[in-house]
C-alpha atoms as a PDB file:
ATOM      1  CA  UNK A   1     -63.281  56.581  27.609  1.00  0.00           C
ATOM      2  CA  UNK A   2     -63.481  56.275  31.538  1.00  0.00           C
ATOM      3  CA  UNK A   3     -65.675  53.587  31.194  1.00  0.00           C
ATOM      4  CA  UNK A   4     -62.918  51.654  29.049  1.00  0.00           C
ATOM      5  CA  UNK A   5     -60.043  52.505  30.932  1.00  0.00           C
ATOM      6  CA  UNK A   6     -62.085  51.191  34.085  1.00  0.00           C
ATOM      7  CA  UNK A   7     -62.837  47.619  32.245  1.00  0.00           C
ATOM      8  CA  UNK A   8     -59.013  47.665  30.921  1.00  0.00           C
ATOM      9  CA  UNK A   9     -58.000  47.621  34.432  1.00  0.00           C
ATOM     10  CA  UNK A  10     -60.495  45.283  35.722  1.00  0.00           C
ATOM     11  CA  UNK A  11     -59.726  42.411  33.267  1.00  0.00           C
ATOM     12  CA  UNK A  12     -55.754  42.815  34.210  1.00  0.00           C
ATOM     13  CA  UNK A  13     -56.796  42.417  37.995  1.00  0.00           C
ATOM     14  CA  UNK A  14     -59.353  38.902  36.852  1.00  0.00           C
ATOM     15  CA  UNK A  15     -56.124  38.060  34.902  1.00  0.00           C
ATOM     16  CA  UNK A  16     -53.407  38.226  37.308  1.00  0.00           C
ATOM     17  CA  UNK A  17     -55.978  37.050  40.513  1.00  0.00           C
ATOM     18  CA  UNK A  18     -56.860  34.253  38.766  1.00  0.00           C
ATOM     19  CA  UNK A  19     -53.310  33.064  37.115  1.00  0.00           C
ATOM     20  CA  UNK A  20     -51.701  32.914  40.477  1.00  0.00           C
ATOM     21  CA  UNK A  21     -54.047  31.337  42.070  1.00  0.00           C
ATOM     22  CA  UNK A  22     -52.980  28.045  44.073  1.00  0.00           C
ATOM     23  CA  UNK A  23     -54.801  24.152  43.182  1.00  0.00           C
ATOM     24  CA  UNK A  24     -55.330  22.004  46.133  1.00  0.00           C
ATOM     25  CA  UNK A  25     -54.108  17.954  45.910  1.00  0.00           C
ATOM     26  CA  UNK A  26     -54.011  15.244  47.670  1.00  0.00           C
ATOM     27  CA  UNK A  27     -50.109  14.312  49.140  1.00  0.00           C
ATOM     28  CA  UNK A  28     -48.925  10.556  47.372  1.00  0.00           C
ATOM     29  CA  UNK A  29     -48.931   7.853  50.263  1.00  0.00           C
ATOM     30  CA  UNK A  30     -45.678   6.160  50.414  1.00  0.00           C
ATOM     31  CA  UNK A  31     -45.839   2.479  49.842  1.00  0.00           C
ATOM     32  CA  UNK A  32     -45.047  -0.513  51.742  1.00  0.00           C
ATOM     33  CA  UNK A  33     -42.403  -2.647  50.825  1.00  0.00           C
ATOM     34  CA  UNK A  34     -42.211  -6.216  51.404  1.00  0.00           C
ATOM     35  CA  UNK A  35     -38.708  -7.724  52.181  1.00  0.00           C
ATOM     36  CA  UNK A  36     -38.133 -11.641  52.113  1.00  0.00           C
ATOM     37  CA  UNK A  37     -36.053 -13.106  54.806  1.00  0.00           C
ATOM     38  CA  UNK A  38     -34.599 -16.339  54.169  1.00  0.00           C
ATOM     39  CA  UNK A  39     -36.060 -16.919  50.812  1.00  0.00           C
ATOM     40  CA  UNK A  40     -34.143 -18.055  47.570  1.00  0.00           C
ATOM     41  CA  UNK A  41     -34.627 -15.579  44.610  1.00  0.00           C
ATOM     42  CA  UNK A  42     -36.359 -18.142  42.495  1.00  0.00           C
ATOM     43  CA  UNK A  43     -38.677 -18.384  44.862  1.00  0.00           C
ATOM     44  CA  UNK A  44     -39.830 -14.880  44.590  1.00  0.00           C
ATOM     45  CA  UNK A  45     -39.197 -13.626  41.200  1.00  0.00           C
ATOM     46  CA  UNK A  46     -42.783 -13.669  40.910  1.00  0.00           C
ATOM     47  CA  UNK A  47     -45.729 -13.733  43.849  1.00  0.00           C
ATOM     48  CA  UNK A  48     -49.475 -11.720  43.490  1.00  0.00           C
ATOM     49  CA  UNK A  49     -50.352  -8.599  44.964  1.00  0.00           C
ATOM     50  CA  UNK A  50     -54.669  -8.321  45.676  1.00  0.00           C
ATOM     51  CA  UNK A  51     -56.277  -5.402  46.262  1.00  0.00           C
ATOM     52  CA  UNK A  52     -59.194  -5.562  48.727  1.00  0.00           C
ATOM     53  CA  UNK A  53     -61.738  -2.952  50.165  1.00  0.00           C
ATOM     54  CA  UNK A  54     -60.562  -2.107  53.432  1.00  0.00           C
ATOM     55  CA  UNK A  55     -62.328  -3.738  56.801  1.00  0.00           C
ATOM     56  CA  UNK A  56     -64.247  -6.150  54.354  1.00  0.00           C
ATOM     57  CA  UNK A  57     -62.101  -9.527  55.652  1.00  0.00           C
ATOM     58  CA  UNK A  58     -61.175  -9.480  52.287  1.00  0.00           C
ATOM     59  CA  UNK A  59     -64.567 -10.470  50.732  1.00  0.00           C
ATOM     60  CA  UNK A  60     -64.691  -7.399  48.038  1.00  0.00           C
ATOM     61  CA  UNK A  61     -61.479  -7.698  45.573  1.00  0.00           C
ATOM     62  CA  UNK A  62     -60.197  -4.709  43.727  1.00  0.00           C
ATOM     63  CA  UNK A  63     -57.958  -5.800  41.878  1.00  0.00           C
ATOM     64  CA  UNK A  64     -55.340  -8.730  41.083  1.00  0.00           C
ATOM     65  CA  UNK A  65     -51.398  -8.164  40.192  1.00  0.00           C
ATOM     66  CA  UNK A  66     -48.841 -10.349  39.289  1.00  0.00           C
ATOM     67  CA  UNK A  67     -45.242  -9.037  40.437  1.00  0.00           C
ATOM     68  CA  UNK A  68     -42.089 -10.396  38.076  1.00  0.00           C
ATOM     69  CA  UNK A  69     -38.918  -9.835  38.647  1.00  0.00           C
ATOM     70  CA  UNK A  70     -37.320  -6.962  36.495  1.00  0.00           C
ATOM     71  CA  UNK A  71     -40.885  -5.495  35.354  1.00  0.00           C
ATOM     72  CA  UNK A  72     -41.598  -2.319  37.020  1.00  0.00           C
ATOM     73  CA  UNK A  73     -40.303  -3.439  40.521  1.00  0.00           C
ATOM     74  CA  UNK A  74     -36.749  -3.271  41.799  1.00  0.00           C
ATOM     75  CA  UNK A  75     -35.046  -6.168  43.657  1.00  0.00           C
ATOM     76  CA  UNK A  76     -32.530  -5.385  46.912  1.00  0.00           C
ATOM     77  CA  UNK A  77     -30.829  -7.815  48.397  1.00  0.00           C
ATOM     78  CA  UNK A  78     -28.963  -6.835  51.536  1.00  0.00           C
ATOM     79  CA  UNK A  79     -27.596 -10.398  53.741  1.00  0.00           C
ATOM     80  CA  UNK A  80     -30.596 -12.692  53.578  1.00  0.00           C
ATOM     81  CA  UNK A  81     -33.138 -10.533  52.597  1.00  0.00           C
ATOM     82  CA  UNK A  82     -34.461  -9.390  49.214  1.00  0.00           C
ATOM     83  CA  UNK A  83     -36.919  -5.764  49.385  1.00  0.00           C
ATOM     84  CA  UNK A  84     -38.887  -5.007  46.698  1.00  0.00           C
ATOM     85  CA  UNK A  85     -39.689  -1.850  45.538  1.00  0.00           C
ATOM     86  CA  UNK A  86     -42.842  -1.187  42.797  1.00  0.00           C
ATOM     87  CA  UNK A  87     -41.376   1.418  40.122  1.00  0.00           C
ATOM     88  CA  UNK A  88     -44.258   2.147  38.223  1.00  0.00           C
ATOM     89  CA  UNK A  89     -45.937   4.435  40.652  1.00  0.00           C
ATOM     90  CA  UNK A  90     -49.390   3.152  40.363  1.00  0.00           C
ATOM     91  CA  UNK A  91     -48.782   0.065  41.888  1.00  0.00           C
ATOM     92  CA  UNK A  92     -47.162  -1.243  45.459  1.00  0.00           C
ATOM     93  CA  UNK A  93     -48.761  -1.802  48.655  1.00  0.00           C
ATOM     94  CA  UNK A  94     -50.710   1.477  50.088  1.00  0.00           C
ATOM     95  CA  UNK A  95     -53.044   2.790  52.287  1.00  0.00           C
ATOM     96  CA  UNK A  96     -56.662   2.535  51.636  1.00  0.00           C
ATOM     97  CA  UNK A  97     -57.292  -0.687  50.848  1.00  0.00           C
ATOM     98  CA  UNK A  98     -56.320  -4.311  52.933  1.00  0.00           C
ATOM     99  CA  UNK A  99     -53.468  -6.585  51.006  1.00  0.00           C
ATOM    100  CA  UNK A 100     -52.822 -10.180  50.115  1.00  0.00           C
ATOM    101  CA  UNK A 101     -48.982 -10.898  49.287  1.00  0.00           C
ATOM    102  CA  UNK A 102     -49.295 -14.603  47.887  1.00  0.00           C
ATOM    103  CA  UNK A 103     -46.244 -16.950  46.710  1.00  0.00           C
ATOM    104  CA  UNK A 104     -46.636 -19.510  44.410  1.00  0.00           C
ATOM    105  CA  UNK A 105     -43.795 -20.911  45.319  1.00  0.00           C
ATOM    106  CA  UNK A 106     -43.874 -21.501  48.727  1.00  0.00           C
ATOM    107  CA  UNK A 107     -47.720 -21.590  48.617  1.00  0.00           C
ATOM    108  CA  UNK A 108     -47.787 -19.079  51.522  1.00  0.00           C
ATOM    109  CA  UNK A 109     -50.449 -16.166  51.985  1.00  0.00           C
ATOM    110  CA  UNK A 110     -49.474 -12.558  54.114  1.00  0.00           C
ATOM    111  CA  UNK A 111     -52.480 -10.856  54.969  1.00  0.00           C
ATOM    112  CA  UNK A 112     -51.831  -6.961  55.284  1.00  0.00           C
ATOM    113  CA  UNK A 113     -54.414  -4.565  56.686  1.00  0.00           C
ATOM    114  CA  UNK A 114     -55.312  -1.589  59.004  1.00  0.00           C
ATOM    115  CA  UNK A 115     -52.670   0.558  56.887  1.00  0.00           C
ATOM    116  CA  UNK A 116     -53.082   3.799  59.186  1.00  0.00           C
ATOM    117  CA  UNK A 117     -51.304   6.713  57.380  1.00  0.00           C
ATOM    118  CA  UNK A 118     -51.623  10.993  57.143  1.00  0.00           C
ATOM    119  CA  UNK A 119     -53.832  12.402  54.966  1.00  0.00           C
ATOM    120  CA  UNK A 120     -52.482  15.645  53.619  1.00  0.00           C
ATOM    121  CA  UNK A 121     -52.760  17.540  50.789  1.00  0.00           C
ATOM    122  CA  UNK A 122     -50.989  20.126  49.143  1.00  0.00           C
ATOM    123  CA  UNK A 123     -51.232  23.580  47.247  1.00  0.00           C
ATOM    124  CA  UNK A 124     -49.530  24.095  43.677  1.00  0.00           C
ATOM    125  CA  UNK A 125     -49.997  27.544  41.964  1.00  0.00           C
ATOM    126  CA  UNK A 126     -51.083  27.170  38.580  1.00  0.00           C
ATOM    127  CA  UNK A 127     -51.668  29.810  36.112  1.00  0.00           C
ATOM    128  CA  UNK A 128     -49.435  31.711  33.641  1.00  0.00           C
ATOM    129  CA  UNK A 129     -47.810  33.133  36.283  1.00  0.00           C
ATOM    130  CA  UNK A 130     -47.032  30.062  38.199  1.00  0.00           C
ATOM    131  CA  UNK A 131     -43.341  28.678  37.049  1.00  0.00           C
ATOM    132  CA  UNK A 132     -42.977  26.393  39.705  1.00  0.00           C
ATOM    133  CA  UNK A 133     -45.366  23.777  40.238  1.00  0.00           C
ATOM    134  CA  UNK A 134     -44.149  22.916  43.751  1.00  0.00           C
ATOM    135  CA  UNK A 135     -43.155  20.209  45.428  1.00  0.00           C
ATOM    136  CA  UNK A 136     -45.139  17.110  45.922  1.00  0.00           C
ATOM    137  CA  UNK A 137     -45.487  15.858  49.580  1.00  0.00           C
ATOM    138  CA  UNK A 138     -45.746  12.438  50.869  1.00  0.00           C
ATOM    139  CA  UNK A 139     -48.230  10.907  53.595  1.00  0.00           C
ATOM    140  CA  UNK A 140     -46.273   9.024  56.348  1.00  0.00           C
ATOM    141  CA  UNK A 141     -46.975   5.757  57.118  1.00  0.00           C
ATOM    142  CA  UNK A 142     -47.772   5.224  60.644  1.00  0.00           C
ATOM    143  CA  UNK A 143     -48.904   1.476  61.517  1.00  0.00           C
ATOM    144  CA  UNK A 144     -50.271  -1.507  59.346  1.00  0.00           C
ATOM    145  CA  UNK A 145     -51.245  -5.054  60.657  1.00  0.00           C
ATOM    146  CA  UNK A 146     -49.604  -8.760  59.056  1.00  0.00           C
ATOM    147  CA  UNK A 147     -50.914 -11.307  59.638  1.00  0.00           C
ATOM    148  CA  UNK A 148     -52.981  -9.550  62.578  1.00  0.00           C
ATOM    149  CA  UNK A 149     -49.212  -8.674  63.895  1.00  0.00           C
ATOM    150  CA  UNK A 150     -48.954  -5.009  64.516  1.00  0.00           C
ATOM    151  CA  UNK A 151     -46.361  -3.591  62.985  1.00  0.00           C
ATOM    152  CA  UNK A 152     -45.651   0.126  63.815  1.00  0.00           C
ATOM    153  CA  UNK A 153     -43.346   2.530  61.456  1.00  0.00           C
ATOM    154  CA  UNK A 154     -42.879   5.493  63.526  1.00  0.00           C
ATOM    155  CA  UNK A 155     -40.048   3.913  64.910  1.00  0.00           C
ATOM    156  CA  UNK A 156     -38.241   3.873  61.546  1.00  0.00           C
ATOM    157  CA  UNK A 157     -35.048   6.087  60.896  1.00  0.00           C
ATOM    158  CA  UNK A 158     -35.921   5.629  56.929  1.00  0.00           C
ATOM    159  CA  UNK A 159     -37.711   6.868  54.417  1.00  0.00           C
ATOM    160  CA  UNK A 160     -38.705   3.251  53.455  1.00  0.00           C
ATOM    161  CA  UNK A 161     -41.318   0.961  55.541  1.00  0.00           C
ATOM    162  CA  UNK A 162     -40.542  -2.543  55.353  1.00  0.00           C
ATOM    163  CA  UNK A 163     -42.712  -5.368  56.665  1.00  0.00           C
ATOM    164  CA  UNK A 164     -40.514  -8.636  56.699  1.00  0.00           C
ATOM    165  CA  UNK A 165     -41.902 -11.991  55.362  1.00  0.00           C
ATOM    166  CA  UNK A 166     -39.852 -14.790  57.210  1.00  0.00           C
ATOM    167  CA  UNK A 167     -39.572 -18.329  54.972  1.00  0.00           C
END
């Protein structure tokens, strides 16, 4: 009977130690959005995104995306320039990789590379004792090169990091 009380107790403990325990994740990065200045909306309601392994002068292509207006991306026009913002949270210009932002329409190319950003990661609890999954964090964006231009975010009073593409 001691024996069995003893075991009782012990599987309790491995329950409730292991249901709180907390999961370790990697923070989202915030993405880069590109804003048009001086462009008609014709002329970008639909351009390609390319994905490209970072420091490789874009020789090694990930992968290949056409943006269209009104499918998974929002459109903001504020004066004379249109932001985009990518919806569907896979997509969108991040760090980790080097960028090509190409128009059809205007037959111009915007190289975007060196994306220097945090890398944090987070703790959720999981478990059946864990009701609140916790907030997700975000890794800041701190400098990105276009068109070999530096362009350096810290400065920003936003939430949102722009890089402007001048027609």
């Amino acid at each position: 009977m001691k024996y069995y009380s003893a075991a009782i107790y012990f599987a309790i403990f491995l329950t409730i130690f292991f249901a709180s325990c907390t999961k370790e994740y990697d923070c989202d990065d915030l993405q880069i959005q590109p804003a048009f200045t001086n462009y008609l909306p014709a002329d970008i309601d639909t351009f390609v995104l390319r994905k490209f392994k970072p420091g490789d002068n874009y020789q090694t292509l990930i992968d290949t995306f056409v943006v269209d207006y009104g499918y998974d991306v929002v459109y903001q026009t504020s004066n004379d320039t249109i932001s985009v913002l990518f919806t569907d949270g896979k997509n969108g210009i991040k760090a980790g990789f080097d960028w090509q932002l190409y128009i059809p329409a205007t037959n111009k190319t915007v190289l975007i590379s060196d994306i220097i950003s945090e890398k944090k990661t987070g703790k959720r609890g999981h478990g059946i004792f864990s009701m609140d999954p916790g907030p997700n964090c975000t890794n800041d964006i701190f400098t990105a090169r276009v068109n070999s231009q530096l362009i350096n975010f810290s400065n920003s009073d936003t939430a949102r990091h722009y890089i402007y593409i001048r027609n």
